[in-house]
C-alpha atoms as a PDB file:
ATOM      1  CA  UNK A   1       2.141  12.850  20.917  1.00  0.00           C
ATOM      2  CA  UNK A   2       2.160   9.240  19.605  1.00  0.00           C
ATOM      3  CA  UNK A   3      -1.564   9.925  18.018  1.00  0.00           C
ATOM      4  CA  UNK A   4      -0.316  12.773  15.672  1.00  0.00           C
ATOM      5  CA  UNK A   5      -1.788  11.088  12.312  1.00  0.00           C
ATOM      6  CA  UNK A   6      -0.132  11.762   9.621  1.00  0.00           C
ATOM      7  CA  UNK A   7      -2.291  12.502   6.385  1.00  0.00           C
ATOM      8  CA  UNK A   8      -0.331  11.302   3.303  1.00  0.00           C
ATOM      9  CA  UNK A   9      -1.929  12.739   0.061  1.00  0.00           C
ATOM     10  CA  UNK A  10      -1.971   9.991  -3.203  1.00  0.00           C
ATOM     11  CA  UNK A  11      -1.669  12.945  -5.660  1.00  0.00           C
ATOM     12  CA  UNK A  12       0.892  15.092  -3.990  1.00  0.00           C
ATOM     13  CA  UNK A  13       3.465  12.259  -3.802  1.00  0.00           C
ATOM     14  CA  UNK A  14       2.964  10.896  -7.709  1.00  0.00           C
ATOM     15  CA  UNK A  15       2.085  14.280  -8.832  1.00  0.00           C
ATOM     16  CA  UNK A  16      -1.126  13.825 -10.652  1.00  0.00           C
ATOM     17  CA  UNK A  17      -4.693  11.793 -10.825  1.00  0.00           C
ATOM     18  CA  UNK A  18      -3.890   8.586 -11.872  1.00  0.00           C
ATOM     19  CA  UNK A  19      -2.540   5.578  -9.216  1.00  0.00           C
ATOM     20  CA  UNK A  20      -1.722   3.215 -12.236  1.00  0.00           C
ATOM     21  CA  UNK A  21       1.991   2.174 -12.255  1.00  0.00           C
ATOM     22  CA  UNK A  22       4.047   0.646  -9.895  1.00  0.00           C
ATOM     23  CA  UNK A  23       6.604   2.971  -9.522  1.00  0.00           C
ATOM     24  CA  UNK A  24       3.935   5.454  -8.439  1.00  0.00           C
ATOM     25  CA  UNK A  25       2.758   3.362  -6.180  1.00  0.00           C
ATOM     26  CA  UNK A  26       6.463   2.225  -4.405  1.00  0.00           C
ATOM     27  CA  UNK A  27       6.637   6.280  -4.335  1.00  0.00           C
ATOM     28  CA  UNK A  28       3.570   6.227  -1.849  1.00  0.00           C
ATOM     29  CA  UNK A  29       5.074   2.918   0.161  1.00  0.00           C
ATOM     30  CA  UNK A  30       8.187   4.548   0.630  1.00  0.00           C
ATOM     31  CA  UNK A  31       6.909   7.772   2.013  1.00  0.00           C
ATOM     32  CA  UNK A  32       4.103   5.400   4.485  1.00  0.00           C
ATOM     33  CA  UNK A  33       6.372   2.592   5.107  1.00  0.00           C
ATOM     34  CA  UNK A  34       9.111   4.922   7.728  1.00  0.00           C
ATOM     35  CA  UNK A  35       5.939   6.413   9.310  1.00  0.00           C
ATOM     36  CA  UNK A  36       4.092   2.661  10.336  1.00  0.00           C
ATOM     37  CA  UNK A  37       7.506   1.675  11.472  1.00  0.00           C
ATOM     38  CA  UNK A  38       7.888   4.364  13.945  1.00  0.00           C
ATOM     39  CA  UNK A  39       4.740   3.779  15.129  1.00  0.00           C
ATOM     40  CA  UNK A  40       2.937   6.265  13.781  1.00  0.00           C
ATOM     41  CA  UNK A  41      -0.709   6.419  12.568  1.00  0.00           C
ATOM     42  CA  UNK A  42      -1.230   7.584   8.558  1.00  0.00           C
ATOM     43  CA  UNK A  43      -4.005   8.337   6.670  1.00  0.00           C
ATOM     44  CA  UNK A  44      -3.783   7.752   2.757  1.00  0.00           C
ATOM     45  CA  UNK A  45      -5.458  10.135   1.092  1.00  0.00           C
ATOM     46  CA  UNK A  46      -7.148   9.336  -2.087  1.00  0.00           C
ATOM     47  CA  UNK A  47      -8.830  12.544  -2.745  1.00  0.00           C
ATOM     48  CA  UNK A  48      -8.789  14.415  -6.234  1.00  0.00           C
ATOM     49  CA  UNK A  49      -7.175  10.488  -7.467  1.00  0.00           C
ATOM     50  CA  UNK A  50      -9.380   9.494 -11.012  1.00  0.00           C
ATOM     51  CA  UNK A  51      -8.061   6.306 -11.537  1.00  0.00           C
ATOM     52  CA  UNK A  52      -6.926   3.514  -9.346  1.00  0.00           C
ATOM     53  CA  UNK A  53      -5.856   0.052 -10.614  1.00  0.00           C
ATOM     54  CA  UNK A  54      -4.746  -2.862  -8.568  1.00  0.00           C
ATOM     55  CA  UNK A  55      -0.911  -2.714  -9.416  1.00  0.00           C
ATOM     56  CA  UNK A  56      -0.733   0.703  -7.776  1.00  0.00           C
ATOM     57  CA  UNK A  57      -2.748  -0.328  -4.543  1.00  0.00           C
ATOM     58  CA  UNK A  58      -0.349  -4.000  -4.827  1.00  0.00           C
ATOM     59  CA  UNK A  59       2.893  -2.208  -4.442  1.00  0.00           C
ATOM     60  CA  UNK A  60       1.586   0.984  -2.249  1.00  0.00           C
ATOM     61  CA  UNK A  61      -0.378  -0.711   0.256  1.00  0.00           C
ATOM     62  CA  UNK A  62      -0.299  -4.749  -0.454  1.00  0.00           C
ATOM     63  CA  UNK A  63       3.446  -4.634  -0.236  1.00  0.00           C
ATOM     64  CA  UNK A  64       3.074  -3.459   3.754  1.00  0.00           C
ATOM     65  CA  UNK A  65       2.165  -6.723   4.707  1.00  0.00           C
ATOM     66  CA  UNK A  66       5.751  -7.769   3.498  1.00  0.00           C
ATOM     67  CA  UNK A  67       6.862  -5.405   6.337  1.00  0.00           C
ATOM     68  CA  UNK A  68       4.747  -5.580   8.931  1.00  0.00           C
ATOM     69  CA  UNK A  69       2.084  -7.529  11.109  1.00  0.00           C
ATOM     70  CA  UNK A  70      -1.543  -7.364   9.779  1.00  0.00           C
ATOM     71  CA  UNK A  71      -2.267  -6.443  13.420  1.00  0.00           C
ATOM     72  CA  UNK A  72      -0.168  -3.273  12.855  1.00  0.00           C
ATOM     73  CA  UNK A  73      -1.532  -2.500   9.468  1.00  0.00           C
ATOM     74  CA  UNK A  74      -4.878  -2.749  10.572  1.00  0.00           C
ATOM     75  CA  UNK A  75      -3.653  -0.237  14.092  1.00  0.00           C
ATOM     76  CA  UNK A  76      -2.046   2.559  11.886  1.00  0.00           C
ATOM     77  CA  UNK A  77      -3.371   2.533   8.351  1.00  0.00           C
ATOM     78  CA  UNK A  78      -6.501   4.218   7.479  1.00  0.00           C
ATOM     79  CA  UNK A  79      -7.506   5.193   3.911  1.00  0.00           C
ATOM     80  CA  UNK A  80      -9.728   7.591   2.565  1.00  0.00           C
ATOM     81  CA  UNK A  81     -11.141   9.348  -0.716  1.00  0.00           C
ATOM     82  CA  UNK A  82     -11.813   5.984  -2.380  1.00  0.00           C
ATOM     83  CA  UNK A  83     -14.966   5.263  -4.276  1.00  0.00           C
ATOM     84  CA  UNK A  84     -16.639   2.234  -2.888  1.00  0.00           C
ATOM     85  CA  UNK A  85     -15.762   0.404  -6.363  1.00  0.00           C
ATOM     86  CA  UNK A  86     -11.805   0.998  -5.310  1.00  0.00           C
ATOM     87  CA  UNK A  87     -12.956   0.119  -1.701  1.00  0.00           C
ATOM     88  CA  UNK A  88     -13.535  -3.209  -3.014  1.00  0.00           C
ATOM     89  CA  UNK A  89     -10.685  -3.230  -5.210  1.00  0.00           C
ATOM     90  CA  UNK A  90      -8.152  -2.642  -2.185  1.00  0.00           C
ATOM     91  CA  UNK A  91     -10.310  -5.141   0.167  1.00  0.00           C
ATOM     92  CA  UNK A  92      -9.167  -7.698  -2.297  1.00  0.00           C
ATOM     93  CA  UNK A  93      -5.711  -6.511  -2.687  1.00  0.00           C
ATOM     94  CA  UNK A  94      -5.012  -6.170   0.517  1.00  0.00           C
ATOM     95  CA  UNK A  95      -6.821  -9.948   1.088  1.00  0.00           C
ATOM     96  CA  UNK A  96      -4.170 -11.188  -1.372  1.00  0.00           C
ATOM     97  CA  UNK A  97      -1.175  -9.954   0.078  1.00  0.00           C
ATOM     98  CA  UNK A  98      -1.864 -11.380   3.511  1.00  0.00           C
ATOM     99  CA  UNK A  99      -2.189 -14.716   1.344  1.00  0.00           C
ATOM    100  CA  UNK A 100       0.801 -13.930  -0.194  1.00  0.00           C
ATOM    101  CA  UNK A 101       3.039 -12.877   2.388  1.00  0.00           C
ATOM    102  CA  UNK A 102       1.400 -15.884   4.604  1.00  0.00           C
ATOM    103  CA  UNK A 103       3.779 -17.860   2.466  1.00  0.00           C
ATOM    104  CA  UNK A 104       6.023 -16.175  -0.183  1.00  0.00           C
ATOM    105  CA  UNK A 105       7.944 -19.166  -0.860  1.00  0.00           C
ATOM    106  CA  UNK A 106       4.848 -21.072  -2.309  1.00  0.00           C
ATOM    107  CA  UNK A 107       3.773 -17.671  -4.589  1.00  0.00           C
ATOM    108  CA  UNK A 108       6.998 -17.066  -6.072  1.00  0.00           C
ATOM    109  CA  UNK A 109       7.219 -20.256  -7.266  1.00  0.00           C
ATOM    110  CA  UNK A 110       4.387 -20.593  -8.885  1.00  0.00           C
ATOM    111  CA  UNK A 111       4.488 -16.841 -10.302  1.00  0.00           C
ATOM    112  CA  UNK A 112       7.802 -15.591 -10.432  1.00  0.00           C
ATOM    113  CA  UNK A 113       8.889 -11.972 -11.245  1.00  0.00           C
ATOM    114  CA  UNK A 114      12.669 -11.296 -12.487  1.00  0.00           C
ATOM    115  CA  UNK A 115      14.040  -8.713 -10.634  1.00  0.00           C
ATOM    116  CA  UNK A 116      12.360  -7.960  -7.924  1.00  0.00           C
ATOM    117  CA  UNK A 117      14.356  -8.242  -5.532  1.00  0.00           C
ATOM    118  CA  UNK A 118      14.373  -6.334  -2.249  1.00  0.00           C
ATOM    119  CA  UNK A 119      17.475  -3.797  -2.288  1.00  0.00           C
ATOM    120  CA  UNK A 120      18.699  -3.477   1.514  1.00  0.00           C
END
């Protein structure tokens, strides 16, 4: 039972084609983040999505590396339906989060955002 993957679908949770705000995209990392920390496997589904920007992948999918290992990222995240163009896009993203989150301290220094801080 612990391989039942769960397919998450971009447009279903934000309603529409276009990944390009942030609160869209904390929509999508709430509804994933539960999942990866149960252990289970989840697809992201990109299909029928037009436009994808790098703020929406940042907070969706960048901002899992604030919550979890890489290792355990890389186990139970897969992500489909992108064009290879957003492929690269989220390669990068994803490369600067594990930067970032490799040492937050040093980031928010240097590039600090007013209120956003984590609500427990």
């Amino acid at each position: 039972m612990m391989n039942d993957r769960v397919n998450i679908r971009v447009v279903d949770i934000i309603g529409g084609p276009l990944c390009i705000s942030a609160e869209d995209g904390q929509k999508v990392f709430e509804k994933v983040l539960p999942l990866l920390k149960n252990g289970k496997p989840v697809t992201i589904s990109f299909d029928h999505v037009s436009i994808v920007i790098s703020l929406f992948l940042n907070v969706a999918i960048g901002q899992l590396y604030g919550s979890l290992s890489e290792d355990e990222v890389r186990a139970l995240v897969q992500v489909e339906g992108l064009s290879g163009e957003d492929m690269e896009l989220l390669k990068r993203v994803v490369d600067n989060a594990k930067k970032y989150y490799a040492n937050p301290k040093g980031y928010d220094a240097a590039w600090h955002e007013e209120g956003n801080e984590d609500e427990q």
